[in-house]
Protein backbone atom coordinates (compact mmCIF):
# COMPACT_ATOMS: atom_id res chain seq x y z
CA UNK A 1 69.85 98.54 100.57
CA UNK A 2 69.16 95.41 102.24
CA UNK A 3 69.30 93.62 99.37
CA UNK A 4 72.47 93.08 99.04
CA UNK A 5 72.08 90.79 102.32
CA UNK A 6 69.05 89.14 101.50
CA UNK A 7 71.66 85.95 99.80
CA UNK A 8 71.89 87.17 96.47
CA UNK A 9 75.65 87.12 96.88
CA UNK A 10 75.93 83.73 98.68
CA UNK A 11 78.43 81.40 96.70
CA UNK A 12 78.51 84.38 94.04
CA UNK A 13 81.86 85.03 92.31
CA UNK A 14 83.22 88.38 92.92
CA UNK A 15 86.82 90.04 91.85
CA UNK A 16 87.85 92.81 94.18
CA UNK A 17 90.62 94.40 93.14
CA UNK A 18 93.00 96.74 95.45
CA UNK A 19 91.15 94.23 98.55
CA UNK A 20 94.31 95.41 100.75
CA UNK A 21 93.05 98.93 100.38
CA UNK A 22 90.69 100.92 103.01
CA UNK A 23 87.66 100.53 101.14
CA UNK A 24 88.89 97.28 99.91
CA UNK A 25 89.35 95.73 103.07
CA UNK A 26 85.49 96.83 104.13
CA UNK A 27 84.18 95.46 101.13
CA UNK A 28 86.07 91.73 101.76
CA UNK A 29 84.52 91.97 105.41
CA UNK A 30 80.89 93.05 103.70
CA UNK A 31 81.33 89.57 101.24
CA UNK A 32 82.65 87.05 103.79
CA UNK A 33 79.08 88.00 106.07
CA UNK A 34 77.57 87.85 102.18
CA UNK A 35 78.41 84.43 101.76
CA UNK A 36 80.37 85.63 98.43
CA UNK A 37 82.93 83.36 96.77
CA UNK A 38 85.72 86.98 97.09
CA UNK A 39 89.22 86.98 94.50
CA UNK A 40 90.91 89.74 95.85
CA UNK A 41 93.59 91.17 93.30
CA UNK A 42 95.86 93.74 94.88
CA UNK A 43 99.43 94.65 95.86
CA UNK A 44 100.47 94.69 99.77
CA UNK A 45 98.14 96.66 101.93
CA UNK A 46 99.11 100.44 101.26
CA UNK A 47 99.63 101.15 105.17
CA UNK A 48 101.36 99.84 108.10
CA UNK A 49 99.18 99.64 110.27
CA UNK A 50 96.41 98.69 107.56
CA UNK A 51 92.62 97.42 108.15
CA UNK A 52 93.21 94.71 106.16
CA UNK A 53 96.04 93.17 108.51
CA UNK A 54 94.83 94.58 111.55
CA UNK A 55 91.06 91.94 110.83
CA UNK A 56 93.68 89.28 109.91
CA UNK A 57 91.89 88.93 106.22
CA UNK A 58 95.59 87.21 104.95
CA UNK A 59 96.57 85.68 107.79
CA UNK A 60 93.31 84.06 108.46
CA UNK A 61 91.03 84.60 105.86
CA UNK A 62 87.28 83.94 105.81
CA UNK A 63 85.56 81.30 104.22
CA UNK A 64 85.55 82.47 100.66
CA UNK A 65 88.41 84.73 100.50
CA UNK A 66 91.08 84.18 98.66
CA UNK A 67 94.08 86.81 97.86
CA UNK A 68 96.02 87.16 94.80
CA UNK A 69 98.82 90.09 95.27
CA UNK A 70 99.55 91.28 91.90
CA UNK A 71 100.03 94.48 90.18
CA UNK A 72 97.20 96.05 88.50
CA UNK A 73 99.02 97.02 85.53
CA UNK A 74 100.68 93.58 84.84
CA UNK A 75 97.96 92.75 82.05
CA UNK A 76 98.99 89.24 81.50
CA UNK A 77 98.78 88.30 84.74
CA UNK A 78 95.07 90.22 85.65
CA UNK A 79 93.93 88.54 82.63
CA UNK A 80 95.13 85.35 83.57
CA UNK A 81 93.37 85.56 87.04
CA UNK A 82 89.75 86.84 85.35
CA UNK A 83 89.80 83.66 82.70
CA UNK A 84 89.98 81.64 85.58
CA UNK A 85 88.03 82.60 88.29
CA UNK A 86 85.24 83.60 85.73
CA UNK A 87 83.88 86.15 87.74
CA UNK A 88 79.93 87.16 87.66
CA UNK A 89 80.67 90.20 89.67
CA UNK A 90 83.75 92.85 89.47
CA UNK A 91 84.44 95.29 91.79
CA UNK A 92 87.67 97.54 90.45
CA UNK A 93 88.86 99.50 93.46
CA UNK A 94 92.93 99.30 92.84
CA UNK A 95 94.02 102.72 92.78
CA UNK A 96 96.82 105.68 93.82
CA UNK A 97 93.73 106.92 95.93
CA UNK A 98 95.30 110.37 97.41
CA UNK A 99 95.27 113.68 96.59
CA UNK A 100 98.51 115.25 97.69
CA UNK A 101 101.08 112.02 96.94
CA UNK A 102 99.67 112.57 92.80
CA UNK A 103 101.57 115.85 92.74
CA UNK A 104 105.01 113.56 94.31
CA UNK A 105 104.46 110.91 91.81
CA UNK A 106 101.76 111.86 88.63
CA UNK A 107 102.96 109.28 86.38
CA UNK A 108 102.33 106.78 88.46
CA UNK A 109 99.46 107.71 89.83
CA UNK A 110 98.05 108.32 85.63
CA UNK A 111 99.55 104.73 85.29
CA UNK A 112 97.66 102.93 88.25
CA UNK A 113 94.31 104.79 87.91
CA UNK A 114 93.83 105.13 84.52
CA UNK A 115 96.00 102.29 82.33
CA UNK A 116 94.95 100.07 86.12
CA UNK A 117 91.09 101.00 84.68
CA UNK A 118 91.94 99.99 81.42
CA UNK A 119 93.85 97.02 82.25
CA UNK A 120 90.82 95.93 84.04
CA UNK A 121 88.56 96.04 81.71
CA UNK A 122 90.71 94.84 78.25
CA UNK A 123 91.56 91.47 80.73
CA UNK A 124 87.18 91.06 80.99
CA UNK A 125 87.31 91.78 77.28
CA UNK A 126 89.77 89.14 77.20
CA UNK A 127 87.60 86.59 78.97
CA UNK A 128 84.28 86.24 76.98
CA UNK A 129 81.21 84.54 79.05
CA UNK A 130 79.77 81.58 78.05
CA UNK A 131 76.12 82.32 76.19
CA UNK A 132 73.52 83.03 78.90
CA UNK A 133 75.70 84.28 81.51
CA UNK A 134 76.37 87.73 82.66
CA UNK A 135 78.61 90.11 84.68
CA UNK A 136 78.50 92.96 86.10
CA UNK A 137 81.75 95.56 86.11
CA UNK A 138 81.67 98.54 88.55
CA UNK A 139 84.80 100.79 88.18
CA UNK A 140 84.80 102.58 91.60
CA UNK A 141 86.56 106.35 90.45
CA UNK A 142 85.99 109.45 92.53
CA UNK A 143 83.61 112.55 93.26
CA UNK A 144 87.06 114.48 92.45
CA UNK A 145 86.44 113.55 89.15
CA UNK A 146 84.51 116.15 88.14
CA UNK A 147 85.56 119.64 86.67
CA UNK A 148 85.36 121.70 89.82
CA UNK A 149 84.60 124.76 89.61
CA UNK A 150 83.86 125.26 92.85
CA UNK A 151 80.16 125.21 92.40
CA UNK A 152 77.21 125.46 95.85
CA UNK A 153 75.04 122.95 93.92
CA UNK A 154 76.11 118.98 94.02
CA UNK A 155 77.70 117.55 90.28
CA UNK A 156 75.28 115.44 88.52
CA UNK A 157 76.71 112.48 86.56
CA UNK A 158 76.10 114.59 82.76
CA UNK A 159 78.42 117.20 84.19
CA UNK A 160 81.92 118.13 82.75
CA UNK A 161 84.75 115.61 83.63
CA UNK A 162 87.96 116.78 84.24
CA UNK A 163 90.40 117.55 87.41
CA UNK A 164 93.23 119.88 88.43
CA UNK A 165 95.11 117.72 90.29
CA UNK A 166 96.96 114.82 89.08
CA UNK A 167 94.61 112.49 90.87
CA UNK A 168 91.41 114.14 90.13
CA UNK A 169 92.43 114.01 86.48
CA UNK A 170 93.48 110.21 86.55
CA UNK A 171 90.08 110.10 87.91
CA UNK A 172 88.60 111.81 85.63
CA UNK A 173 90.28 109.35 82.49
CA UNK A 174 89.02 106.16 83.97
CA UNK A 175 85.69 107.51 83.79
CA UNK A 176 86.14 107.97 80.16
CA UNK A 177 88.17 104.98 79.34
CA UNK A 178 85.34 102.48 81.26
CA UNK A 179 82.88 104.31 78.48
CA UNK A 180 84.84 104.00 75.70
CA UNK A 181 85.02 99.90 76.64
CA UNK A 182 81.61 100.39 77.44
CA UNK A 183 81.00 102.01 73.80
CA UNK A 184 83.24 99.64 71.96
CA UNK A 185 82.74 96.31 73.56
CA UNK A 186 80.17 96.09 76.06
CA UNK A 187 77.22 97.98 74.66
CA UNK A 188 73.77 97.66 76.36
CA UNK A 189 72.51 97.18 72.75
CA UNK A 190 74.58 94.17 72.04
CA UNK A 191 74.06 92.75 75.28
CA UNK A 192 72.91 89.30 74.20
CA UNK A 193 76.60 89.39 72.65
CA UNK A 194 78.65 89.90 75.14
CA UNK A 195 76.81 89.10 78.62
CA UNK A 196 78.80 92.54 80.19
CA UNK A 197 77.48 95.39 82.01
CA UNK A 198 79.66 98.49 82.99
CA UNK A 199 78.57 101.15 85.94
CA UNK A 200 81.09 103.49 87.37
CA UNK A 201 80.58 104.76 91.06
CA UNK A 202 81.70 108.58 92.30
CA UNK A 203 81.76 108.78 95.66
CA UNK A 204 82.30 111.50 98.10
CA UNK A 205 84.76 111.61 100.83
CA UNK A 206 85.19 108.27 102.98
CA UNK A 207 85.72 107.84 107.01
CA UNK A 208 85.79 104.77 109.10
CA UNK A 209 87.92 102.82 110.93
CA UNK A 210 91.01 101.23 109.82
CA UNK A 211 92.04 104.05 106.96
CA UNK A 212 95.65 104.49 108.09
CA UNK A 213 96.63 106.76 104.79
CA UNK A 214 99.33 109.33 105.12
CA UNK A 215 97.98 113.08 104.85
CA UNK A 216 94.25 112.35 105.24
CA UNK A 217 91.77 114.09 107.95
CA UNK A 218 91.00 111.68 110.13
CA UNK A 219 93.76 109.22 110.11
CA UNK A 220 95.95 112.14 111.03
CA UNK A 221 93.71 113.03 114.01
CA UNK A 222 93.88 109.34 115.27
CA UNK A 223 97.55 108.90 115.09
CA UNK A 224 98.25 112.01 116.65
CA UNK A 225 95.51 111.67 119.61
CA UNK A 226 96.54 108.28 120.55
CA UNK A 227 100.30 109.66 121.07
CA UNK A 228 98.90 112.50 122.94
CA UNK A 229 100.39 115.08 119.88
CA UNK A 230 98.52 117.93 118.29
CA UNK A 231 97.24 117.56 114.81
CA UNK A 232 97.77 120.29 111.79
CA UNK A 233 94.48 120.81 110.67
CA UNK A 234 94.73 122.45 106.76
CA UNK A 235 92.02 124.01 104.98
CA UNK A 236 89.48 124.22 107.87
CA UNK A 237 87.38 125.67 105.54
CA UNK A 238 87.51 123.24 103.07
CA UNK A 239 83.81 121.74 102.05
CA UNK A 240 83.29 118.26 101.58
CA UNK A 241 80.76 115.42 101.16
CA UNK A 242 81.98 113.24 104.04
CA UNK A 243 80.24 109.58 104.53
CA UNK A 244 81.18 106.20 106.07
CA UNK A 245 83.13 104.07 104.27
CA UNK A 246 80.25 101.14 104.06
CA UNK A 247 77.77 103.42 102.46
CA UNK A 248 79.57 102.93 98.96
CA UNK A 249 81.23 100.06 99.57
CA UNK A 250 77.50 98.82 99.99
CA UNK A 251 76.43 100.97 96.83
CA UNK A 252 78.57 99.65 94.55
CA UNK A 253 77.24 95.89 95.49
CA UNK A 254 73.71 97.22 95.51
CA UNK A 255 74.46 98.54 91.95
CA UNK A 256 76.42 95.45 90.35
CA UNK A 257 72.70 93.70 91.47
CA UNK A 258 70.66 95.60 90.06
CA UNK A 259 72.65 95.32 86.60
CA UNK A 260 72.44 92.03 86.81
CA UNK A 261 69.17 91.40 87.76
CA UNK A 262 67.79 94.73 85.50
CA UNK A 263 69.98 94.76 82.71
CA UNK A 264 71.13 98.26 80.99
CA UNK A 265 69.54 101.11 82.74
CA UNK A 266 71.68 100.53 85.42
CA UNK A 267 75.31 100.88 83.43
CA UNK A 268 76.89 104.19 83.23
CA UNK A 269 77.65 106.86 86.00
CA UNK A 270 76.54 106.90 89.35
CA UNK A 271 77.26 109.30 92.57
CA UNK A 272 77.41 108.14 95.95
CA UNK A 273 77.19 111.10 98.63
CA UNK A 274 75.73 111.92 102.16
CA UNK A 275 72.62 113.93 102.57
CA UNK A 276 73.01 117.99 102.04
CA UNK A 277 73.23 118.04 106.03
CA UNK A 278 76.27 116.13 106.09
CA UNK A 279 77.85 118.57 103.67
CA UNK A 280 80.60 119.87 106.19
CA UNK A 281 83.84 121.71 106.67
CA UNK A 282 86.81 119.89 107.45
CA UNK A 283 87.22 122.58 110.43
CA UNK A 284 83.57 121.14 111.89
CA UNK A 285 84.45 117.83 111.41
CA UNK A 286 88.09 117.97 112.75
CA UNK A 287 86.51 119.58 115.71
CA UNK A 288 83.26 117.22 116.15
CA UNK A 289 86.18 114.26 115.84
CA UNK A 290 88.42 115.82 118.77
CA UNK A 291 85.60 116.37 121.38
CA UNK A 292 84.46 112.60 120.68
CA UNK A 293 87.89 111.30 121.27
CA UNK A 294 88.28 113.28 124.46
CA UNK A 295 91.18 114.45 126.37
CA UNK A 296 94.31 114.70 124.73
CA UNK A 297 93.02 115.63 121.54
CA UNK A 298 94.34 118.76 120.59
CA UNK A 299 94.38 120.76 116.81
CA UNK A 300 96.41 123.31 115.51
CA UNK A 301 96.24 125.27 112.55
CA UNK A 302 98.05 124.96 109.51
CA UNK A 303 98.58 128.10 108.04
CA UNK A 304 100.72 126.59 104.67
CA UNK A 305 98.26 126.30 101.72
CA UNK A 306 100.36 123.64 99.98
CA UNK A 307 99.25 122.28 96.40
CA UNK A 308 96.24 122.82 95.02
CA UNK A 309 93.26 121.03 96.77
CA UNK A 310 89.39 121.56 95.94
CA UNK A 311 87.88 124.21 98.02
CA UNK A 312 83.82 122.57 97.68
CA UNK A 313 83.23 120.16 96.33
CA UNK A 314 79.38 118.28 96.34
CA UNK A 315 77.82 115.65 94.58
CA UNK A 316 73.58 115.39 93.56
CA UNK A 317 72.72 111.91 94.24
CA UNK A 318 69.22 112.03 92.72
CA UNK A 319 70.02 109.28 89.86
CA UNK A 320 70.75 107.12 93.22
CA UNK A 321 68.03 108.21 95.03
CA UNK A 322 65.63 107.42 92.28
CA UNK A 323 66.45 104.52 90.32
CA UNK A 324 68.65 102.45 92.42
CA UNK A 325 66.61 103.22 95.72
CA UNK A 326 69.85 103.91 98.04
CA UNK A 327 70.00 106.86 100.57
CA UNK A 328 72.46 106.93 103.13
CA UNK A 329 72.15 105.00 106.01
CA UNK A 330 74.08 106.54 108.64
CA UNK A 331 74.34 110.43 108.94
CA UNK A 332 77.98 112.44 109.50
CA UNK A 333 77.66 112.11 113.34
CA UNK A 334 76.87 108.75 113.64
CA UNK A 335 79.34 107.85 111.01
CA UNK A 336 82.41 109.92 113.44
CA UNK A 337 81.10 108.16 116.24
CA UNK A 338 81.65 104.83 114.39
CA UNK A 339 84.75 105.65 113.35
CA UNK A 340 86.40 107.64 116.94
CA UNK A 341 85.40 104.29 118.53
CA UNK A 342 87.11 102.07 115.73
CA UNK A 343 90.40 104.52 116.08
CA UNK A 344 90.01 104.50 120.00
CA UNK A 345 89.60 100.21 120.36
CA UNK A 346 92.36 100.42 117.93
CA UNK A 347 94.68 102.80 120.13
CA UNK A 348 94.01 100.65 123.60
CA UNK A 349 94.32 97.51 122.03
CA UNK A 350 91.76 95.68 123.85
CA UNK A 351 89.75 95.45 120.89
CA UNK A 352 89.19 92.04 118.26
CA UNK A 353 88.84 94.62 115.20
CA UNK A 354 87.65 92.02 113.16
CA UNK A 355 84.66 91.38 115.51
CA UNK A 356 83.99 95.28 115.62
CA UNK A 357 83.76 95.60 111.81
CA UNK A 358 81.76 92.70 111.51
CA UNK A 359 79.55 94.00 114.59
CA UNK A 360 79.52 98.12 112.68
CA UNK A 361 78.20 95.96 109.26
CA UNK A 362 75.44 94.20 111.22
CA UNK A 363 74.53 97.61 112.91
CA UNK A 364 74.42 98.96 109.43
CA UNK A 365 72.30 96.85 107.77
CA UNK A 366 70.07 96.62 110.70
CA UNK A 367 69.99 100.72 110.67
């Protein structure tokens, strides 16, 4: 894991796209200490509050970054932006990236997360590298990918795609359109051709500070804490594979390396998930969450089922494990008291954010 902060990525090129996003916004604060040359492709940060304006990456960006906000599914303009910046590194990460808001709006959450894959990938098509050069394409998708059926053992990546939900199923279809590009136009047996490497990267349920999204866990719990409200808590029983945001964030880096540096073996499908100890209930986490934040913080129970949400859901991370050499770095505790801190600096406002992210990153790597 260190090795993605050993300079490899000084002065590299790397395309982020959806860089205004929760995850986005920790991966553009993971290049700029990287030294990476960033292109961030995305519309307007998806939350007010958001991470990305609350570290002031567009107002006062650092060294390296630069923002482009576009739409992910205006092709002509995406493949405009990957001629010319002639990235060595992609990072796809634009996406409708919520459960619930897929059953309000499932054509456009098919349209961002699966044409938004595809777009992606026809505009690298589009841009052929010059002979010797390479890149590396990692389309970031989901552990909701999968078809669930409610297994007690984790998915591994030769298991069943599919997806109830309209999101899990978008998921699910830019997993198979990145290998049919794969197939078609960047095959690891015509390598020498084309110079391109594609991975995709299925990652289990994300925490940190800064995710401000509407009908999530713990942005719901901070909100509501810092105006002294209650908090619904749905599906207490609910298992999932919860992790900090910088462990895939990190992963996906790790893994555009090591295709890079290691060539084919390293394309394809790849899960990103805590340890089987950090395999938890949304009931133990909403309640480890709430004693960390202190007084004030009170739950409630939500006895509505609403749509359709996975019941367990766990990923095997063995491929990981073994080939790539990444484990987690931070277990579930230390990863909620990351985060409660984040959401309580954020809530007094005596806090540079900016500084504390960059501070949480060093801590990381230094784990």
């Amino acid at each position: 894991m260190l090795r993605v902060m050993d300079g490899f990525y000084r002065g590299r090129k790397v395309l982020v796209t959806g860089h205004t996003g929760f995850k986005g916004a920790w991966m553009c604060l993971l290049l700029a200490r990287a030294g990476a040359t960033v292109l961030g492709y995305s519309l307007a940060p998806p939350s007010r509050p958001s991470l990305f304006g609350l570290t002031r990456l567009d107002a006062d960006p650092p060294a390296g970054l630069t923002s482009l906000h576009a739409d992910i599914l205006d092709l002509p303009r995406l493949s405009r932006a990957v001629a010319e910046f002639e990235p060595e590194v992609v990072i796809h990460m634009a996406a409708q990236s919520l459960v619930r808001p897929s059953y309000e709006d499932p054509a456009g959450t098919f349209a961002v997360n699966a044409l938004g894959t595809v777009n992606l990938l026809e505009a690298c098509r589009q841009a052929p590298l010059k002979p010797g050069q390479r890149r590396a394409i990692v389309i970031v998708t989901s552990d909701k990918c999968y078809e669930n059926r409610e297994w007690v053992h984790g998915y591994r990546e030769t298991d069943r795609l599919g997806g109830h939900d309209p999101y899990s199923a978008s998921k699910g279809c830019a997993e198979i359109a990145a290998a049919s590009f794969a197939r078609s136009f960047f095959s690891p047996e015509t390598l020498s051709a084309h110079g391109t490497l594609v991975a995709t990267g299925r990652a289990g349920n994300v925490i940190g500070g800064g995710d401000f999204a509407t009908d999530r866990l713990v942005p719901d719990m901070a909100r509501a804490f810092a105006k002294g409200e209650a908090v619904q808590i749905r599906r207490p029983d609910a298992v999932r594979p919860w992790q900090h945001a910088l462990e895939p964030v990190s992963a996906y880096l790790l893994l555009a390396r090591r295709m890079l540096e290691d060539g084919p073996r390293f394309a394809g499908p790849w899960n990103f998930g805590p340890s089987s100890r950090d395999v938890r209930t949304v009931g133990e986490v909403a309640a480890r969450f709430a004693q960390l934040w202190g007084p004030g913080a009170r739950l409630e129970l939500n006895p509505e089922p609403g749509p359709h949400e996975a019941g367990l859901l766990t990923l095997d991370c063995a491929k990981a494990h073994a080939l790539l050499g990444w484990r987690p770095r931070l277990d579930l505790d230390a990863a909620l008291v990351w985060t409660c801190g984040w959401f309580r600096a954020w809530a007094e406002a005596k806090t540079d954010l900016r500084a504390l992210c960059d501070t949480r990153i060093q801590e990381f790597f230094d784990e």
